[in-house]
C-alpha atoms as a PDB file:
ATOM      1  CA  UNK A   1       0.000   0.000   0.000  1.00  0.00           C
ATOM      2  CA  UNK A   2       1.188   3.303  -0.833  1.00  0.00           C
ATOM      3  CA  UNK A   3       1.365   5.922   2.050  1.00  0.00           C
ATOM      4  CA  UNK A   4      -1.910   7.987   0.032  1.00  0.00           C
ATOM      5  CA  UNK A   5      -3.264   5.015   0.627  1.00  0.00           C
ATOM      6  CA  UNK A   6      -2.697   4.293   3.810  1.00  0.00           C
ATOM      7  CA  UNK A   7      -4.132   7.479   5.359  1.00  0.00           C
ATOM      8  CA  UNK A   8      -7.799   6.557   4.114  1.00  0.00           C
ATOM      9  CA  UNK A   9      -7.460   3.602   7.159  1.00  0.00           C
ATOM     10  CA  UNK A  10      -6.959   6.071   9.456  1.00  0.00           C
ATOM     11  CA  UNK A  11     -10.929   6.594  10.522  1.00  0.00           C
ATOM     12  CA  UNK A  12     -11.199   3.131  10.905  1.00  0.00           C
ATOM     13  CA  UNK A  13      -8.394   3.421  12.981  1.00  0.00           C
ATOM     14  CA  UNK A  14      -9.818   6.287  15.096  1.00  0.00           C
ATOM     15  CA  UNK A  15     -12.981   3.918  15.544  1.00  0.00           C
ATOM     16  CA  UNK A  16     -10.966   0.291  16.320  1.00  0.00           C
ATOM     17  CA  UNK A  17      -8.920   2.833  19.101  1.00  0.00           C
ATOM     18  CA  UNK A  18     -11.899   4.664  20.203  1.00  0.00           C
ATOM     19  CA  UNK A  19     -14.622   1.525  20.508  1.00  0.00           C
ATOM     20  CA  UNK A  20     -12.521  -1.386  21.145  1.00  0.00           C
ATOM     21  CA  UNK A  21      -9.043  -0.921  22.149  1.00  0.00           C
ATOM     22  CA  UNK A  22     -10.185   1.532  25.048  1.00  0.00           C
ATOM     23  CA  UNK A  23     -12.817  -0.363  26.314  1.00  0.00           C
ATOM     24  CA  UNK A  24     -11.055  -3.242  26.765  1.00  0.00           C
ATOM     25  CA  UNK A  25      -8.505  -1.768  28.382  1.00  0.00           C
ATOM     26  CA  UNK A  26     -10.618  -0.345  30.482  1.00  0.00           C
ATOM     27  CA  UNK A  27     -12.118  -3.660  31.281  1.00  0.00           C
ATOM     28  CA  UNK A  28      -8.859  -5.214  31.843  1.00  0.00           C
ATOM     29  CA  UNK A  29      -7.465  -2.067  34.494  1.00  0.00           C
ATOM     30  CA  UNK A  30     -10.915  -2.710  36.573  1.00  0.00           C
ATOM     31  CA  UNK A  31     -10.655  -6.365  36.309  1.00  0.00           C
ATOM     32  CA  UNK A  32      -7.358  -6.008  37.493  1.00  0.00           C
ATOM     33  CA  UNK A  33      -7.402  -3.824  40.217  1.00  0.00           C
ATOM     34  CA  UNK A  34      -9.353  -2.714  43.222  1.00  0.00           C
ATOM     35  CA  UNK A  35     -11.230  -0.146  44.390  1.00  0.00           C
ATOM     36  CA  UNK A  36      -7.676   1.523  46.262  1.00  0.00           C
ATOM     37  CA  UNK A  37      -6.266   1.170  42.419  1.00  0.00           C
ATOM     38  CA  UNK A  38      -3.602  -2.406  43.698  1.00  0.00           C
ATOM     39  CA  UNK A  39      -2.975  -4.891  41.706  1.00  0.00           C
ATOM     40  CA  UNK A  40      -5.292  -8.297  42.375  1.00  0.00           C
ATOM     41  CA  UNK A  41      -6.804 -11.130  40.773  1.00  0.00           C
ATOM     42  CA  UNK A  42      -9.599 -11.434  43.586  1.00  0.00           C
ATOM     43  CA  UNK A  43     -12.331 -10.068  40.703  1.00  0.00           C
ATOM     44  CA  UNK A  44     -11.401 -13.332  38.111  1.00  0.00           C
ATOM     45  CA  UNK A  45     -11.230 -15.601  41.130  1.00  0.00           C
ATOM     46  CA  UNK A  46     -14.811 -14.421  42.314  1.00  0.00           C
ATOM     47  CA  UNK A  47     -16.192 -16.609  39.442  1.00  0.00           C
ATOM     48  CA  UNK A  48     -15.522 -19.659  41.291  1.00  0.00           C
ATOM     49  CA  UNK A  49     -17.762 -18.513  44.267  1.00  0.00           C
ATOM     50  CA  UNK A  50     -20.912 -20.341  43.846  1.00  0.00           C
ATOM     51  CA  UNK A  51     -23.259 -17.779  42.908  1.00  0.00           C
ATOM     52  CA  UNK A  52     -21.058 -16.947  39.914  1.00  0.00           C
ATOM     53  CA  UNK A  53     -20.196 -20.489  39.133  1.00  0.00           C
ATOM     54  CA  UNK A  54     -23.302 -21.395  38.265  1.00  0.00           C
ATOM     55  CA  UNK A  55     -24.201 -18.298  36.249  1.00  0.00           C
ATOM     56  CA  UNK A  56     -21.402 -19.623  34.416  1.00  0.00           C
ATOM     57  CA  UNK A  57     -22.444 -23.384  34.296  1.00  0.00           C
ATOM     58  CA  UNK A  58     -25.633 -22.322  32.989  1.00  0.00           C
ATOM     59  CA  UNK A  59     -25.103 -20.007  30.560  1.00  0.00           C
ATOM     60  CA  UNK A  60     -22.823 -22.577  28.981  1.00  0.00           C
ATOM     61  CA  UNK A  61     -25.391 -25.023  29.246  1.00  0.00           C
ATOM     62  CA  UNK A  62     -28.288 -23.186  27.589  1.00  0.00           C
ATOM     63  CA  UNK A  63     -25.725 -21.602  25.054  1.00  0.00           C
ATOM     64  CA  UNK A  64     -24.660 -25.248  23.916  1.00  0.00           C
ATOM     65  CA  UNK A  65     -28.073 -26.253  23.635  1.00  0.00           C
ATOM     66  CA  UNK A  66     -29.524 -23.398  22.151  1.00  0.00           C
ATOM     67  CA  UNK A  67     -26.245 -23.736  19.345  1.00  0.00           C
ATOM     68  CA  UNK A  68     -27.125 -27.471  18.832  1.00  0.00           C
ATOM     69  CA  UNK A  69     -30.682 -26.518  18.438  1.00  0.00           C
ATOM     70  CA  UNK A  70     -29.887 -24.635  16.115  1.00  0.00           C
ATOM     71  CA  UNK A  71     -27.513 -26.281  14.028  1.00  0.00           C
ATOM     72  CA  UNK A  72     -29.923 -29.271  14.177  1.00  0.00           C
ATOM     73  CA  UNK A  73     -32.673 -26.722  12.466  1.00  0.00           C
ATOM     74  CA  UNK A  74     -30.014 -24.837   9.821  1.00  0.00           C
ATOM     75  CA  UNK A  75     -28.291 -27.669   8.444  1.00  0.00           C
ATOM     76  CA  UNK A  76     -31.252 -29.924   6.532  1.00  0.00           C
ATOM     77  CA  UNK A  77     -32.451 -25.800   5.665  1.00  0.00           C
ATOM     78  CA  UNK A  78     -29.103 -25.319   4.295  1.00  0.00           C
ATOM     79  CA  UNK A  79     -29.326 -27.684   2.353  1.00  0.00           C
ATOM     80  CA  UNK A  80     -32.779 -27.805   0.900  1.00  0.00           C
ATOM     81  CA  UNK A  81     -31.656 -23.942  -0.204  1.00  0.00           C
ATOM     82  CA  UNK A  82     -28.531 -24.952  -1.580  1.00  0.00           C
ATOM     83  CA  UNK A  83     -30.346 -27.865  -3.395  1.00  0.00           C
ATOM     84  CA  UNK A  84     -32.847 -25.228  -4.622  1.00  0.00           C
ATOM     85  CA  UNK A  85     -29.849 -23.475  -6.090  1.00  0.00           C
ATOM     86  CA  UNK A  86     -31.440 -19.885  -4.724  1.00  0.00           C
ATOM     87  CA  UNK A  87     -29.154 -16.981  -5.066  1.00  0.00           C
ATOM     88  CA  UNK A  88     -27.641 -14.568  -2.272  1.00  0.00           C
ATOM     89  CA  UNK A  89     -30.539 -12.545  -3.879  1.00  0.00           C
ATOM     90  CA  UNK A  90     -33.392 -14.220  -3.864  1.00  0.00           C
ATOM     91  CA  UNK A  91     -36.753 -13.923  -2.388  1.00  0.00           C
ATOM     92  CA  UNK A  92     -36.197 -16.830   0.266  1.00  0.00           C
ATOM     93  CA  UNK A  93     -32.811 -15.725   1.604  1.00  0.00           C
ATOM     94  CA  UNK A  94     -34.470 -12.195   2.267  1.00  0.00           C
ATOM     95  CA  UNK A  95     -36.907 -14.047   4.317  1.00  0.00           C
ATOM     96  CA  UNK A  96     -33.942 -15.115   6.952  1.00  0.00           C
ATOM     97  CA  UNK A  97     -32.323 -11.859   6.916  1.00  0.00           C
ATOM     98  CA  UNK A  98     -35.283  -9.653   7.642  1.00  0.00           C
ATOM     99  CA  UNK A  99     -36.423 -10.573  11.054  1.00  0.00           C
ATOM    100  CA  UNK A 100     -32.337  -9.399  11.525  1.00  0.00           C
ATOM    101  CA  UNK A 101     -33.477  -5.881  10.607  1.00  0.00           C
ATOM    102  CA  UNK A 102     -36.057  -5.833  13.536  1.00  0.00           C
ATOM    103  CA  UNK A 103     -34.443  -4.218  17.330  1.00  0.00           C
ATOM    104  CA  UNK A 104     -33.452  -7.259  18.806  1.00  0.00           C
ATOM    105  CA  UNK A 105     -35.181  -6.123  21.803  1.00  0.00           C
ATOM    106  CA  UNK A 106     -38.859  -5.841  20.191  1.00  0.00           C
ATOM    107  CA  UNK A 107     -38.246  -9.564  18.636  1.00  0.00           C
ATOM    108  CA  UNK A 108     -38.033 -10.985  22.136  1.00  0.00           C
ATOM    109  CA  UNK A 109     -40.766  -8.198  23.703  1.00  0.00           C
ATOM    110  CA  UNK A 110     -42.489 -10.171  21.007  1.00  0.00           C
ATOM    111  CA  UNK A 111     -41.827 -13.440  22.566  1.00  0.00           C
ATOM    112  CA  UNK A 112     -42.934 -12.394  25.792  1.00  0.00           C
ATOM    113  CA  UNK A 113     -46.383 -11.448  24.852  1.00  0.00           C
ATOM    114  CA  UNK A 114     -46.544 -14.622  22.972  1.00  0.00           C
ATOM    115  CA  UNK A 115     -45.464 -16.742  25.888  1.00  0.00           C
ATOM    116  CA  UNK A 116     -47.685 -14.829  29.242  1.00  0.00           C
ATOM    117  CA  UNK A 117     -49.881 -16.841  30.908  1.00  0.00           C
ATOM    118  CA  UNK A 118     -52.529 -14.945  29.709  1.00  0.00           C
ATOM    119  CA  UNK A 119     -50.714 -14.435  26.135  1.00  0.00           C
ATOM    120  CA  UNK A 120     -51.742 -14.469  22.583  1.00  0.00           C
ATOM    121  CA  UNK A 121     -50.387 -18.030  22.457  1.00  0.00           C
ATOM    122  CA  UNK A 122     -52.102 -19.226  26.049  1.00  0.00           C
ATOM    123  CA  UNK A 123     -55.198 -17.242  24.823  1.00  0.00           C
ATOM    124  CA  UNK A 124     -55.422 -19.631  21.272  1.00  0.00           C
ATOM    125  CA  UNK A 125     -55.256 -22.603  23.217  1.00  0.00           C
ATOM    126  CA  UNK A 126     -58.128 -21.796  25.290  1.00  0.00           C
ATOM    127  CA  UNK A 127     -60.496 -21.108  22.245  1.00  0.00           C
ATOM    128  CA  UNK A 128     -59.575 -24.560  21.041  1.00  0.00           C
ATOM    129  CA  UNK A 129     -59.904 -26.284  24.833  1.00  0.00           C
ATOM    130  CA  UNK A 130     -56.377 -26.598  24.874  1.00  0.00           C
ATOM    131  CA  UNK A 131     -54.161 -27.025  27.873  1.00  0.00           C
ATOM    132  CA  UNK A 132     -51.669 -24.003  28.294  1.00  0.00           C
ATOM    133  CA  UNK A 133     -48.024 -24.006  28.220  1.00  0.00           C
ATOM    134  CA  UNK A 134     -46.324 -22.465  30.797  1.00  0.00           C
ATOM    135  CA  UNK A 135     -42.711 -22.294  29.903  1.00  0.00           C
ATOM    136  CA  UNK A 136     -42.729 -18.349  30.205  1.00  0.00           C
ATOM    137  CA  UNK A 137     -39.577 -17.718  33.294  1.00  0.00           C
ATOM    138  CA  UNK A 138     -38.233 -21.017  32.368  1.00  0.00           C
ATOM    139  CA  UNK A 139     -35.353 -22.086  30.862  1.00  0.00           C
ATOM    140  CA  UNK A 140     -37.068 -23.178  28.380  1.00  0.00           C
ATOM    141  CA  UNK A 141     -38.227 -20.022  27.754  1.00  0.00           C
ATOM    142  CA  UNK A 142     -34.848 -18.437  27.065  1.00  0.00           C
ATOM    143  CA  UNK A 143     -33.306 -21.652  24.692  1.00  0.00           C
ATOM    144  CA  UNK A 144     -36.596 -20.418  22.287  1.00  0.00           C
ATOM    145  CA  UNK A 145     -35.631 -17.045  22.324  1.00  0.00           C
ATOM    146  CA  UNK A 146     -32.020 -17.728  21.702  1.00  0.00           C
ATOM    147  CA  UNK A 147     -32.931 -19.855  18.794  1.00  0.00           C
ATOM    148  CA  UNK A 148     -35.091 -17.839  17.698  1.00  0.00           C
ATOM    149  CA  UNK A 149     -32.626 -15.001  17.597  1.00  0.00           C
ATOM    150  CA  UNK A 150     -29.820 -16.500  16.507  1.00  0.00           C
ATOM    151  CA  UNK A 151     -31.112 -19.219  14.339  1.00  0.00           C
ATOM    152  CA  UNK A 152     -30.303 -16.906  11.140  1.00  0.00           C
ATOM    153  CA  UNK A 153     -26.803 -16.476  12.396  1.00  0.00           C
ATOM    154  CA  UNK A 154     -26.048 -20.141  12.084  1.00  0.00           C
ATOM    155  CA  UNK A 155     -28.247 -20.825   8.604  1.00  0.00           C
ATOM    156  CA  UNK A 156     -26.287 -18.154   6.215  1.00  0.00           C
ATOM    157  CA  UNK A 157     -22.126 -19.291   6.731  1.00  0.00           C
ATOM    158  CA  UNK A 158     -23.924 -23.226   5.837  1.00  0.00           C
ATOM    159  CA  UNK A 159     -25.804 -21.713   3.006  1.00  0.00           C
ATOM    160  CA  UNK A 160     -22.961 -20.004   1.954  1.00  0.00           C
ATOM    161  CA  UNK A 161     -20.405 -23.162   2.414  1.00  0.00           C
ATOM    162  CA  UNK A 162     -23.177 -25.843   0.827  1.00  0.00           C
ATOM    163  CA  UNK A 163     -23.633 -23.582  -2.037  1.00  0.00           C
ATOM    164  CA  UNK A 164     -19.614 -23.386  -3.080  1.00  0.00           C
ATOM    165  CA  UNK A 165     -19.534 -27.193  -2.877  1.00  0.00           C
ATOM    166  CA  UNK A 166     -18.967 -28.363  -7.022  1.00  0.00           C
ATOM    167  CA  UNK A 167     -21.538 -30.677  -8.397  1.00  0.00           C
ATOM    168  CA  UNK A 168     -19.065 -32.386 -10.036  1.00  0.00           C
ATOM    169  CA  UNK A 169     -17.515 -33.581  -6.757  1.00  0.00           C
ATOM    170  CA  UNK A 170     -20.716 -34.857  -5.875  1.00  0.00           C
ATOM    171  CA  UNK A 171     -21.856 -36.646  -9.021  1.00  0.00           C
ATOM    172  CA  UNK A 172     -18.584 -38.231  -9.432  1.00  0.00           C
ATOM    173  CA  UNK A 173     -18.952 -39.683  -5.711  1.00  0.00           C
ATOM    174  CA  UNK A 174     -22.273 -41.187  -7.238  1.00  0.00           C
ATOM    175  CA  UNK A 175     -20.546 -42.801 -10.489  1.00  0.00           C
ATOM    176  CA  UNK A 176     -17.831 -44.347  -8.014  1.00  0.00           C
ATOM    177  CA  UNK A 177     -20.862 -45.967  -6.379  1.00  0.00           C
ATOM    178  CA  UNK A 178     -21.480 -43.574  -3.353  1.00  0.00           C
ATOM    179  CA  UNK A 179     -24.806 -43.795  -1.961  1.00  0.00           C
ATOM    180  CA  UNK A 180     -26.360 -40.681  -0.228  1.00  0.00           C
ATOM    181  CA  UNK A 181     -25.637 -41.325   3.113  1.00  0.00           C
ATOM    182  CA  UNK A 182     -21.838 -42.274   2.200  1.00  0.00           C
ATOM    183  CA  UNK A 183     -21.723 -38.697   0.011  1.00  0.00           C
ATOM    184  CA  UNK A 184     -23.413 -36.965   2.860  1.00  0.00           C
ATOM    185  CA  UNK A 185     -20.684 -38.052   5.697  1.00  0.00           C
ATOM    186  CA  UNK A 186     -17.549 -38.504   3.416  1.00  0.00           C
ATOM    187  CA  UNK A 187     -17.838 -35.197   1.331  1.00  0.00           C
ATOM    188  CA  UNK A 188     -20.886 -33.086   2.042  1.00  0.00           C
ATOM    189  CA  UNK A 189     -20.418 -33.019   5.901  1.00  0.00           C
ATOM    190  CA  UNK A 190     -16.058 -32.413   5.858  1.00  0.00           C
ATOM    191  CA  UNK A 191     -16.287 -30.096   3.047  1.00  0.00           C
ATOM    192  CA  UNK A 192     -19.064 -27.469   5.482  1.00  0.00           C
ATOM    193  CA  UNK A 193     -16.890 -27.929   8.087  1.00  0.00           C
ATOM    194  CA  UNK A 194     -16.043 -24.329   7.864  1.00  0.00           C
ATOM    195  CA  UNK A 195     -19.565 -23.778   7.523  1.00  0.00           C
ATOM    196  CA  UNK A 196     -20.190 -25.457  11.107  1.00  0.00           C
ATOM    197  CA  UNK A 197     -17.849 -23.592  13.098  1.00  0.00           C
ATOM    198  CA  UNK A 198     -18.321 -19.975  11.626  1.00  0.00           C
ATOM    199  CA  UNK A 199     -22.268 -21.136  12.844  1.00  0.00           C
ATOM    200  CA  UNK A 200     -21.193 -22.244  15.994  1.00  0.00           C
ATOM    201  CA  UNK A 201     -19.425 -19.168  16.664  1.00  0.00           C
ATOM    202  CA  UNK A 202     -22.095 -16.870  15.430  1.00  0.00           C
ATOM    203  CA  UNK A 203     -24.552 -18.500  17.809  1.00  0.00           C
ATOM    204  CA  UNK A 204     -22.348 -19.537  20.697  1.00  0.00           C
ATOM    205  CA  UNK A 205     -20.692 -15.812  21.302  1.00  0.00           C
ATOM    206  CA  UNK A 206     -24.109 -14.155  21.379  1.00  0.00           C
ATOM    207  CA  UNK A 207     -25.881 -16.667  23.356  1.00  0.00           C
ATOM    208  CA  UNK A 208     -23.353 -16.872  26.076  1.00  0.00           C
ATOM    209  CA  UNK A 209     -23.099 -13.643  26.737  1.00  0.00           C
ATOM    210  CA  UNK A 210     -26.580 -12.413  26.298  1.00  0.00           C
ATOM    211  CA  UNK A 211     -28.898 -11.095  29.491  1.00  0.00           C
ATOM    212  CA  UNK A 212     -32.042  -9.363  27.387  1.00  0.00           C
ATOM    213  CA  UNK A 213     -33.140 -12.742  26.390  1.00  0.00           C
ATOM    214  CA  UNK A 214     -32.706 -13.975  30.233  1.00  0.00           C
ATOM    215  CA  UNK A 215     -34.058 -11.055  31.675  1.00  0.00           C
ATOM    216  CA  UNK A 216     -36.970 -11.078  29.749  1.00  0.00           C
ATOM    217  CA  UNK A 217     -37.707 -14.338  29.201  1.00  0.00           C
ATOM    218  CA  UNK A 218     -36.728 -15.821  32.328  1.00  0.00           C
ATOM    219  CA  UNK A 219     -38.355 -13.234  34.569  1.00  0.00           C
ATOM    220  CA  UNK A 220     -35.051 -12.045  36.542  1.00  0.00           C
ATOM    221  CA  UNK A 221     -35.606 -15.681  37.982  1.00  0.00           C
ATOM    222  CA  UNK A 222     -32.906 -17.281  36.063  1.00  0.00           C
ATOM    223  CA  UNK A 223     -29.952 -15.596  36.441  1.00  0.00           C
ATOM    224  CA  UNK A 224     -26.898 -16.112  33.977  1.00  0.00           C
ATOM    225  CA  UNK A 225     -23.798 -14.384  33.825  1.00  0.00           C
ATOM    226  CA  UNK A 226     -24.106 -11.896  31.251  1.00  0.00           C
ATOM    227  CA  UNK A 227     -27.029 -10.901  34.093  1.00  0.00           C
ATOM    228  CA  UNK A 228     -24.653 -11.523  37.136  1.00  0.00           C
ATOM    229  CA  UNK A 229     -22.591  -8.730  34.751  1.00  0.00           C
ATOM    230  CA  UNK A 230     -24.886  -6.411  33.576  1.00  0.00           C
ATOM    231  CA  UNK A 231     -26.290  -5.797  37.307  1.00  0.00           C
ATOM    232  CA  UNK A 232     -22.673  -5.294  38.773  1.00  0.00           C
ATOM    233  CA  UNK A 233     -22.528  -2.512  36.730  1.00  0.00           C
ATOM    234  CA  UNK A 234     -25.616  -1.206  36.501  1.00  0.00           C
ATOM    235  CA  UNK A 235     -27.109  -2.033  40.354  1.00  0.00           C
ATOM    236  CA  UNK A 236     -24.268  -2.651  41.757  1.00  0.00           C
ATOM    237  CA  UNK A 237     -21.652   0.149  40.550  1.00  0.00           C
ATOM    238  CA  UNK A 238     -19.194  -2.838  41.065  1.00  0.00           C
ATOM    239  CA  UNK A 239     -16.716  -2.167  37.917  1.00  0.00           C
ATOM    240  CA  UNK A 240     -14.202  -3.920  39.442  1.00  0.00           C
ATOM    241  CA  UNK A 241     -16.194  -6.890  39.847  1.00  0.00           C
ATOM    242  CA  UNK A 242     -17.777  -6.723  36.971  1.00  0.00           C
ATOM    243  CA  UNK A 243     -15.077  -6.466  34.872  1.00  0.00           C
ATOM    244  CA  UNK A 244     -13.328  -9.372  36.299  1.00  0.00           C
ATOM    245  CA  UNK A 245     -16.400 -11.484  35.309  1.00  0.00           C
ATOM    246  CA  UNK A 246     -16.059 -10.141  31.883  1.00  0.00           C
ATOM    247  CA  UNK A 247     -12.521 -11.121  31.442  1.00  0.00           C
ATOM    248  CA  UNK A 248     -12.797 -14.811  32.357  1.00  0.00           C
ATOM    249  CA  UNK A 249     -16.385 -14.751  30.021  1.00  0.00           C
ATOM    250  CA  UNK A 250     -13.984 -13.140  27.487  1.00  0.00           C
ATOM    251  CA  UNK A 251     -11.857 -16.264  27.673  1.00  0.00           C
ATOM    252  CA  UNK A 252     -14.236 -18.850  26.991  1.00  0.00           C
ATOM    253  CA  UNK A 253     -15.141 -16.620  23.707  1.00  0.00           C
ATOM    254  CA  UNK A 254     -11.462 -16.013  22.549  1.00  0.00           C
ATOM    255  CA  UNK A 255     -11.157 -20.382  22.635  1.00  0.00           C
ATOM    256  CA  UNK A 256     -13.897 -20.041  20.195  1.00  0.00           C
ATOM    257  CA  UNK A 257     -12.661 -18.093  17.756  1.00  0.00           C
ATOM    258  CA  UNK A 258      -9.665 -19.207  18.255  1.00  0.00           C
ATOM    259  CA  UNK A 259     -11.310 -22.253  16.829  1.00  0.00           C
ATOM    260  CA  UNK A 260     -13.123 -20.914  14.263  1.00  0.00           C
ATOM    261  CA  UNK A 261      -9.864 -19.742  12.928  1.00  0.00           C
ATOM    262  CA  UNK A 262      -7.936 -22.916  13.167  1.00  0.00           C
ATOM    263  CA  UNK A 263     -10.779 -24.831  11.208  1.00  0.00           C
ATOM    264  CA  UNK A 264     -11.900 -22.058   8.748  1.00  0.00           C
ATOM    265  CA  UNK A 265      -8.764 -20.391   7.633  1.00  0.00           C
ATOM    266  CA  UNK A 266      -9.574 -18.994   4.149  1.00  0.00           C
ATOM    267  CA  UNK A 267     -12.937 -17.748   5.449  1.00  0.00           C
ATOM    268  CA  UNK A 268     -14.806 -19.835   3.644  1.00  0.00           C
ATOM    269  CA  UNK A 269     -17.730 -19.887   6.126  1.00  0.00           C
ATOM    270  CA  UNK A 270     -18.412 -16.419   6.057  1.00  0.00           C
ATOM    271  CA  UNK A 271     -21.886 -14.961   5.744  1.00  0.00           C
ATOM    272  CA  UNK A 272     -22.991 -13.456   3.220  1.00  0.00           C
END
C-alpha cells in the first residue's frame, strides 16, 4: 500500500482505538485492580464462588443447547436452499435476513407477549380447549428465544459453504458408487466444516453472553452471567467486579474463535 493510501485507514483506525481498544482496556485495568487502584486477581477468582459459578455453568449449558438446536434446524435448511440453487438474492434468503433488521429487543418483547400466561399463544389454546403451556420464566423459555434469535446467524455461513460445494464432486462420488448417506458423511459433511464452526461461533458468542433474552424471558428468575454482569454494573456500581467477570467470560469466547480460525482459515464460512 502506498502511504496515500494508507491514510484513508486512518478513521477506521480512530474507531478500532476509540470503541474497542479503550474499552477493553478499560475492562482489563478494573478487572485487574481494586477499588484503592492495587494490583489483584480477587475479581477473576470471584467466578468460582458459587453464585457466579453457576451463572457460568448455565449459561454454557443453555448456550450449547440453544447452538445445537440450532444447528440441528439450519443444516437440513441449508441444504434444501442450496439444493434449490437460490441466489444470495433471492426472495427466500431475504426471508432469513429480515427478522435481523427488527431491534433485537422488540423480537423478544415479542416473545414475551406470545409466551404470558394470559398471552396471545395461552389465549389460542383456550379457544380450542387446549391445555396451556407455561414455559414463560423457564429455561425453556430463554433456549426459544435464543434460537429464535440467533437461528439466522447459524443458517447463512452453511448456506454459503453448501452452495460453493462443485456438483461435479458430488456426481462423481455417485458414479464411483457412493450412496447418499456415504456422500453426505464422506464429502458433504467435511467439506461445510467451515460452515459449522463460523455457525457455531455466530450463535455460541451471542448466546453466552446475552442477558435481554434472560431477563426477559426468564423473569429475573434465572440468572446467567451476562445478568450476574450487567447488574454489577448497573445495580451494583461494582466495575471492578464486573469487569473481572467479563474477562474470564472473554476467555471462553477467545477459545472459540480461536477455533473458528484454526478450522476455517480462508474464510470460507463467512456470511454473506
Amino acid at each position: 500500500m502506498t502511504s496515500k493510501n494508507k491514510w484513508l485507514s486512518t478513521p477506521y483506525v480512530l474507531w478500532s482505538v476509540m470503541f474497542i481498544i479503550i474499552p477493553l482496556g478499560m475492562i482489563f485495568y478494573y478487572g485487574l485492580t481494586d477499588k484503592t487502584g492495587a494490583f489483584t486477581l480477587d475479581n477473576i477468582t470471584a467466578i468460582a464462588t458459587a453464585e457466579h459459578a453457576k451463572a457460568l455453568w448455565l449459561s454454557l449449558l443453555l448456550s450449547l443447547i440453544s447452538t445445537l438446536i440450532c444447528f440441528l434446524l439450519a443444516y437440513p435448511l441449508a441444504m434444501i436452499l442450496s439444493n434449490m440453487k437460490v441466489n444470495q438474492h433471492s426472495f427466500i434468503i431475504l426471508i432469513f435476513i429480515l427478522p435481523m433488521w427488527m431491534n433485537f429487543l422488540l423480537r423478544t418483547l415479542a416473545w414475551q407477549t406470545l409466551l404470558e400466561k394470559s398471552g396471545v399463544i395461552n389465549s389460542v389454546l383456550n379457544l380450542l380447549h387446549l391445555p396451556n403451556i407455561n414455559i414463560i420464566n423457564t429455561p425453556y423459555a430463554i433456549i426459544l428465544g435464543m434460537v429464535y434469535n440467533f437461528l439466522p446467524f447459524m443458517v447463512l455461513p452453511l448456506y454459503n459453504v453448501l452452495s460453493k460445494i462443485d456438483e461435479n464432486v458430488l456426481d462423481a462420488s455417485k458414479d464411483l458408487g457412493a450412496g447418499n448417506v456415504y456422500t453426505f458423511v464422506r464429502i458433504i459433511l467435511p467439506l461445510s466444516i467451515p460452515g459449522i464452526i463460523s455457525g457455531i461461533t455466530m450463535v455460541f458468542v451471542p448466546a453466552l453472553t446475552t442477558f435481554v433474552i434472560s431477563t426477559l424471558l426468564g423473569g429475573s428468575k434465572i440468572l446467567l452471567i451476562g445478568n450476574v454482569i450487567e447488574q454489577e454494573f448497573t445495580q451494583a456500581s461494582n466495575w471492578h467486579l464486573g469487569s473481572g467477570l467479563s474477562i474470564v467470560l472473554m476467555i471462553f469466547i477467545i477459545l472459540n474463535m480461536i477455533a473458528s480460525a484454526v478450522f476455517d482459515k480462508d474464510g470460507e464460512g463467512a456470511t454473506l
